[in-house]
PDB file of N, CA and C in Angstrom:
ATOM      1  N   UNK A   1      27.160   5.378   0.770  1.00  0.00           N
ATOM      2  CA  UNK A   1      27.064   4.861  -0.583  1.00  0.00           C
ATOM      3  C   UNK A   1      28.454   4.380  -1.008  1.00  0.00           C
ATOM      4  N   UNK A   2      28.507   2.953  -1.298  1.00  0.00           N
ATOM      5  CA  UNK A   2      30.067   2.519  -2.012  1.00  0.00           C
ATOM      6  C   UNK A   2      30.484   2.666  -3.539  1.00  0.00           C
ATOM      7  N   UNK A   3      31.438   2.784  -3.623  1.00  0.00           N
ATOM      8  CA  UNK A   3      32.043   3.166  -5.408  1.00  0.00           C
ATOM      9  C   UNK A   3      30.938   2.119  -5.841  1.00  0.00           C
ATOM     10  N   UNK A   4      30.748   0.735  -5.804  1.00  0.00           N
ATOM     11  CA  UNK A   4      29.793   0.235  -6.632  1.00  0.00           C
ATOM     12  C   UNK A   4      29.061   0.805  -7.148  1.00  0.00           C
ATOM     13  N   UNK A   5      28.169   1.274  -6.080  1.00  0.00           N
ATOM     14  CA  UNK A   5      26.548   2.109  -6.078  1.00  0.00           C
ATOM     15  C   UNK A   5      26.827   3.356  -7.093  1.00  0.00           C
ATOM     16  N   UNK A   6      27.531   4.019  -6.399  1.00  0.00           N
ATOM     17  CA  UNK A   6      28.085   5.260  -7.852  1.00  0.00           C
ATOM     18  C   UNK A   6      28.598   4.633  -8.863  1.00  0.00           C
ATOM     19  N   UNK A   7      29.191   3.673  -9.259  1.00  0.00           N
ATOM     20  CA  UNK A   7      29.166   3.352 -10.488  1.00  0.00           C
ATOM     21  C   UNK A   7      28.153   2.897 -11.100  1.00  0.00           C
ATOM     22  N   UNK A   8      26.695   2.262 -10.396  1.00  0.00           N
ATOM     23  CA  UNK A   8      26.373   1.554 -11.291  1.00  0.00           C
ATOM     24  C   UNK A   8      25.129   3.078 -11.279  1.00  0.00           C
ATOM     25  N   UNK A   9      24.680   4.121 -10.483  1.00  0.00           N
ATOM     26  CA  UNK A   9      23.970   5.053 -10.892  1.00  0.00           C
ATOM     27  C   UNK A   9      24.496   5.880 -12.151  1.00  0.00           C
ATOM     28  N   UNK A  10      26.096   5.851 -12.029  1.00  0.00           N
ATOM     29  CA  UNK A  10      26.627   6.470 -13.515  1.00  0.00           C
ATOM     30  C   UNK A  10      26.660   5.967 -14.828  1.00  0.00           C
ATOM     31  N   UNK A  11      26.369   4.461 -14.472  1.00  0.00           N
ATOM     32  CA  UNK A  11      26.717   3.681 -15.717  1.00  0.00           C
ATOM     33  C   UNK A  11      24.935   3.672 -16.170  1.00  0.00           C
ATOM     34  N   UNK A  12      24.143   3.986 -15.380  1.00  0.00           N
ATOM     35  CA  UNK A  12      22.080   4.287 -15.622  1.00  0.00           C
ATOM     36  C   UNK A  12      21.879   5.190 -16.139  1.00  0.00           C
ATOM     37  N   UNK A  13      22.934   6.608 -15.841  1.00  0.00           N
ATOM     38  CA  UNK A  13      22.670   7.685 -16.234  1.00  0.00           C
ATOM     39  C   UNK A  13      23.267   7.788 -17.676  1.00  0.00           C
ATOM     40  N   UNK A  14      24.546   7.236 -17.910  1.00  0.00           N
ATOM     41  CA  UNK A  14      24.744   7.366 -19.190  1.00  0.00           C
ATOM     42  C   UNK A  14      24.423   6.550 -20.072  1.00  0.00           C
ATOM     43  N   UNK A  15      23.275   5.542 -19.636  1.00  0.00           N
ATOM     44  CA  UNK A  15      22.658   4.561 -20.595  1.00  0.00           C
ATOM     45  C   UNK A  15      21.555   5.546 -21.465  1.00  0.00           C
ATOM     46  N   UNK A  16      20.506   6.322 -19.843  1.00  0.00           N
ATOM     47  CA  UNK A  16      19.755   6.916 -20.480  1.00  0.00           C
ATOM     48  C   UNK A  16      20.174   8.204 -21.238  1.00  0.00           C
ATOM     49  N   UNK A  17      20.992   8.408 -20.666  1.00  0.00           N
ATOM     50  CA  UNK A  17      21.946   9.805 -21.983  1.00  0.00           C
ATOM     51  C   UNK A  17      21.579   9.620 -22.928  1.00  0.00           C
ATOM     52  N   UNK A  18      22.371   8.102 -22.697  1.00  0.00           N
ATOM     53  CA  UNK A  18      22.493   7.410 -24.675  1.00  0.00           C
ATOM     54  C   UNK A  18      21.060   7.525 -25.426  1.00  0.00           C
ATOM     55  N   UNK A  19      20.619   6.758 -25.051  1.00  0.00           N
ATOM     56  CA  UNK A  19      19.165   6.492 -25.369  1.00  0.00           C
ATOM     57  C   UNK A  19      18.832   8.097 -26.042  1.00  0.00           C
ATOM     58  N   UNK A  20      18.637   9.119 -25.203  1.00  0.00           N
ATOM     59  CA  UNK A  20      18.001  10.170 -25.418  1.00  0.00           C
ATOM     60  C   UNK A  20      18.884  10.753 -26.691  1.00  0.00           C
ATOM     61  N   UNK A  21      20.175  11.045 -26.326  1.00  0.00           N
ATOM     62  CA  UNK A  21      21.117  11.530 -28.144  1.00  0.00           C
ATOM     63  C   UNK A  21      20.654  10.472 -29.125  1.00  0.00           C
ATOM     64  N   UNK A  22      20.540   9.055 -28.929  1.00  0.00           N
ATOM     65  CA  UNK A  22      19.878   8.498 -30.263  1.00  0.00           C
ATOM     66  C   UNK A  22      18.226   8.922 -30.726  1.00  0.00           C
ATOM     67  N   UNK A  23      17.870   8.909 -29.296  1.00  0.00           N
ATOM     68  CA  UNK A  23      16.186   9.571 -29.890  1.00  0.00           C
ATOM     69  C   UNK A  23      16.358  10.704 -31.054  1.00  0.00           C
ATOM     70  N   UNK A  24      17.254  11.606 -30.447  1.00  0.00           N
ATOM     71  CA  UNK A  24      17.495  12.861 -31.146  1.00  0.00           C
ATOM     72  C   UNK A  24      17.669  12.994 -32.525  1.00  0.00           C
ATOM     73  N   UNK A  25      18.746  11.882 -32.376  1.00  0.00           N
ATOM     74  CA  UNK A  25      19.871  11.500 -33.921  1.00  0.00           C
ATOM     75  C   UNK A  25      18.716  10.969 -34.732  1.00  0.00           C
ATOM     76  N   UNK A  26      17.825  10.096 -34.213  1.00  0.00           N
ATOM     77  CA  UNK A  26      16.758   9.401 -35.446  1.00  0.00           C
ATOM     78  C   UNK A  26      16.126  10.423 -35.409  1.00  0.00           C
ATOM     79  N   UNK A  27      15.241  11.533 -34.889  1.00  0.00           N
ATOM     80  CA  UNK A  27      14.339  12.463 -35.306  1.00  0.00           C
ATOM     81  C   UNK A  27      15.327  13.232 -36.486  1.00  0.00           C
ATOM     82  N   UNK A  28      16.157  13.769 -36.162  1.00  0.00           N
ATOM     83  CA  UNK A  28      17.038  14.617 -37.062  1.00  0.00           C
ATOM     84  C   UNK A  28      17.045  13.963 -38.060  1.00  0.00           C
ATOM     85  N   UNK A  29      17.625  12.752 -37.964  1.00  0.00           N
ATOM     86  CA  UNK A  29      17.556  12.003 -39.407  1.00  0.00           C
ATOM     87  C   UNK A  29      16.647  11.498 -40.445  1.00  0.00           C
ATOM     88  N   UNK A  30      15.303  11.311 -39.765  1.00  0.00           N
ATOM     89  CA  UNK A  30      14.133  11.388 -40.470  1.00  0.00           C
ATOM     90  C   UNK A  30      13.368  12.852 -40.888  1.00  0.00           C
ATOM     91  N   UNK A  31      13.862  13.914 -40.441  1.00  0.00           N
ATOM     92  CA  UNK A  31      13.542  14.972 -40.629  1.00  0.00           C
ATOM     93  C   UNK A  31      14.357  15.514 -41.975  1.00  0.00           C
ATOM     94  N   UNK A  32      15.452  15.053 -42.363  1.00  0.00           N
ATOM     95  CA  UNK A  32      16.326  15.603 -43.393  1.00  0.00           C
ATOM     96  C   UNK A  32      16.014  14.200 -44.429  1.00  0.00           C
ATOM     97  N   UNK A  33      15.813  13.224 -43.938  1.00  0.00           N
ATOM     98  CA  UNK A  33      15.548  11.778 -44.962  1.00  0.00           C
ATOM     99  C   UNK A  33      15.151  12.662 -46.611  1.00  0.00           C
ATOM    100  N   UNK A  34      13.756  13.404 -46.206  1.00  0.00           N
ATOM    101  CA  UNK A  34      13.243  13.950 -47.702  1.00  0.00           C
ATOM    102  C   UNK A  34      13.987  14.678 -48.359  1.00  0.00           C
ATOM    103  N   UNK A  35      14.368  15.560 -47.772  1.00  0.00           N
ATOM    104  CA  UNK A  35      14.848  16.533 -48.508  1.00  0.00           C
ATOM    105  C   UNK A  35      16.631  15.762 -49.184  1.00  0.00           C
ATOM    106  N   UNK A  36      17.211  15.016 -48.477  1.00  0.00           N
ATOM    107  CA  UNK A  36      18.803  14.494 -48.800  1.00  0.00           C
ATOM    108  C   UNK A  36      18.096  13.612 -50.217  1.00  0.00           C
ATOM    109  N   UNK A  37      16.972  12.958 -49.947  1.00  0.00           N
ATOM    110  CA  UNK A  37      16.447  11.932 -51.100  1.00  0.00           C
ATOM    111  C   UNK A  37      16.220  12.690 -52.398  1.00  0.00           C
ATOM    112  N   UNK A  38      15.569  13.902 -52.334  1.00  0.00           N
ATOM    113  CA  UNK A  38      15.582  15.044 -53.822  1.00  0.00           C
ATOM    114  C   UNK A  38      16.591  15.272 -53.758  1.00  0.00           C
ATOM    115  N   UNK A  39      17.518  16.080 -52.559  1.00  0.00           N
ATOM    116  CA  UNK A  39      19.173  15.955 -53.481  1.00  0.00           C
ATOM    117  C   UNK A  39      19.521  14.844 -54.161  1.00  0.00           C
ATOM    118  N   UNK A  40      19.796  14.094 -53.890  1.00  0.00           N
ATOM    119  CA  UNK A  40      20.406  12.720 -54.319  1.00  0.00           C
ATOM    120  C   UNK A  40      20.001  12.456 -55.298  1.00  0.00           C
ATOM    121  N   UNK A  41      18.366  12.333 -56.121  1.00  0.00           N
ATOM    122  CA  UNK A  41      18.086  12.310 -57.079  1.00  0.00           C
ATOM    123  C   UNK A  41      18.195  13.883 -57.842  1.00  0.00           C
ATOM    124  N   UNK A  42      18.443  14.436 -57.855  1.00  0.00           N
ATOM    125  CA  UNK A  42      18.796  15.833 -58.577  1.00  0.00           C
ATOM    126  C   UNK A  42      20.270  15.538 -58.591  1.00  0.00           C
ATOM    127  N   UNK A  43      21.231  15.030 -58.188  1.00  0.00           N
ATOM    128  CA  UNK A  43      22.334  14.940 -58.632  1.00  0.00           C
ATOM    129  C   UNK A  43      22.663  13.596 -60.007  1.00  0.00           C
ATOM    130  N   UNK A  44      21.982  12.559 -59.495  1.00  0.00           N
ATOM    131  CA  UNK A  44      21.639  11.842 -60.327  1.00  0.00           C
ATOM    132  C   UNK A  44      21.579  12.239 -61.600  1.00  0.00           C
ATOM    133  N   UNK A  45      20.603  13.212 -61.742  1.00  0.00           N
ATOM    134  CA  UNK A  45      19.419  13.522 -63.173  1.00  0.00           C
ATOM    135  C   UNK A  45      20.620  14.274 -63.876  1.00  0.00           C
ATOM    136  N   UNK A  46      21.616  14.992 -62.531  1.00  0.00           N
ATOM    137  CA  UNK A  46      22.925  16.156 -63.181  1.00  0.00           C
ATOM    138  C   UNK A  46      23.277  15.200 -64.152  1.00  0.00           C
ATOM    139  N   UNK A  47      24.121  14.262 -63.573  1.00  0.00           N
ATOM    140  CA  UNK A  47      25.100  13.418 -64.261  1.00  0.00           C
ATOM    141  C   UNK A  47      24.942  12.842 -64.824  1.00  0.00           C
ATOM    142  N   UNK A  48      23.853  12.179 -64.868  1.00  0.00           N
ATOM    143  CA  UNK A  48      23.608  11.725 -66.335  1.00  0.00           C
ATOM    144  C   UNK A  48      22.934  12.986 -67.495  1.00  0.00           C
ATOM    145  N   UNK A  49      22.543  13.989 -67.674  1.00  0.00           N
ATOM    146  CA  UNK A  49      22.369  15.025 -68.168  1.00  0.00           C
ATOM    147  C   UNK A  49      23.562  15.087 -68.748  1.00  0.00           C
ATOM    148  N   UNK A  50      24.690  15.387 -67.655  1.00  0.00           N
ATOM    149  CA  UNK A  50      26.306  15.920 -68.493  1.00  0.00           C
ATOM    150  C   UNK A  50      26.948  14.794 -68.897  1.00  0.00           C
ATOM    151  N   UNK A  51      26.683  13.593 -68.339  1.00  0.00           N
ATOM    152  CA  UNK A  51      27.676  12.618 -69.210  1.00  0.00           C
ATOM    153  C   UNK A  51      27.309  12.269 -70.751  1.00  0.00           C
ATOM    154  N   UNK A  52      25.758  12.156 -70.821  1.00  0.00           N
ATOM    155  CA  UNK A  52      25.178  12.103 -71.921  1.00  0.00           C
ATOM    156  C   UNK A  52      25.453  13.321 -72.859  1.00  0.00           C
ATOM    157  N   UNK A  53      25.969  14.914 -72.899  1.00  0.00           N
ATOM    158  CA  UNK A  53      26.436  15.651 -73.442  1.00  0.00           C
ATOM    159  C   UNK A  53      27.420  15.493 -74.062  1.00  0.00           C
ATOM    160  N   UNK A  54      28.070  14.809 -73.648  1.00  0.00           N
ATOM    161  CA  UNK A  54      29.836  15.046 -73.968  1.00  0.00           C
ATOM    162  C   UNK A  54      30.613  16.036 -72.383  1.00  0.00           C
ATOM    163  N   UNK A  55      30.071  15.802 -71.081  1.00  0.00           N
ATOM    164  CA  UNK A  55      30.530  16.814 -70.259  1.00  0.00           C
ATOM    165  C   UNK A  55      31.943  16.392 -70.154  1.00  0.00           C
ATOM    166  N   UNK A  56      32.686  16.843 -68.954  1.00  0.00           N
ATOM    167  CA  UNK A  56      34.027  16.082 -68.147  1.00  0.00           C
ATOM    168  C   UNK A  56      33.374  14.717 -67.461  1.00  0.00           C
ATOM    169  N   UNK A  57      32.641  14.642 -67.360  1.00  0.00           N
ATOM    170  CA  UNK A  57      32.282  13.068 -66.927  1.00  0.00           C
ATOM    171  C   UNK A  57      32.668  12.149 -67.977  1.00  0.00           C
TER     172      UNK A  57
END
């Protein structure tokens, strides 16, 4: 087998690496999507709550 051949089986293997940590990264990230979206709007609802008070905002 010549350095080519091992390079180009290493450069297959870390394609499909890749591939598979992004599979991962989008499940994870659609798995937290809901819940970051009610944070985000609950921080929202904060700040305008306290700016409309008179808060430090």
């Amino acid at each position: 087998m010549s350095q080519r051949d091992k390079n180009l089986i290493v450069t297959i293997l870390a394609i499909i690496g890749g591939i598979v940590v992004l599979g991962w990264l989008l499940k994870l990230t659609f798995a937290l999507l809901g819940p970051v979206i009610v944070i985000a709007i609950g921080v929202v609802i904060y700040l305008a709550l306290t700016k409309n008070k008179g808060g430090r905002f």
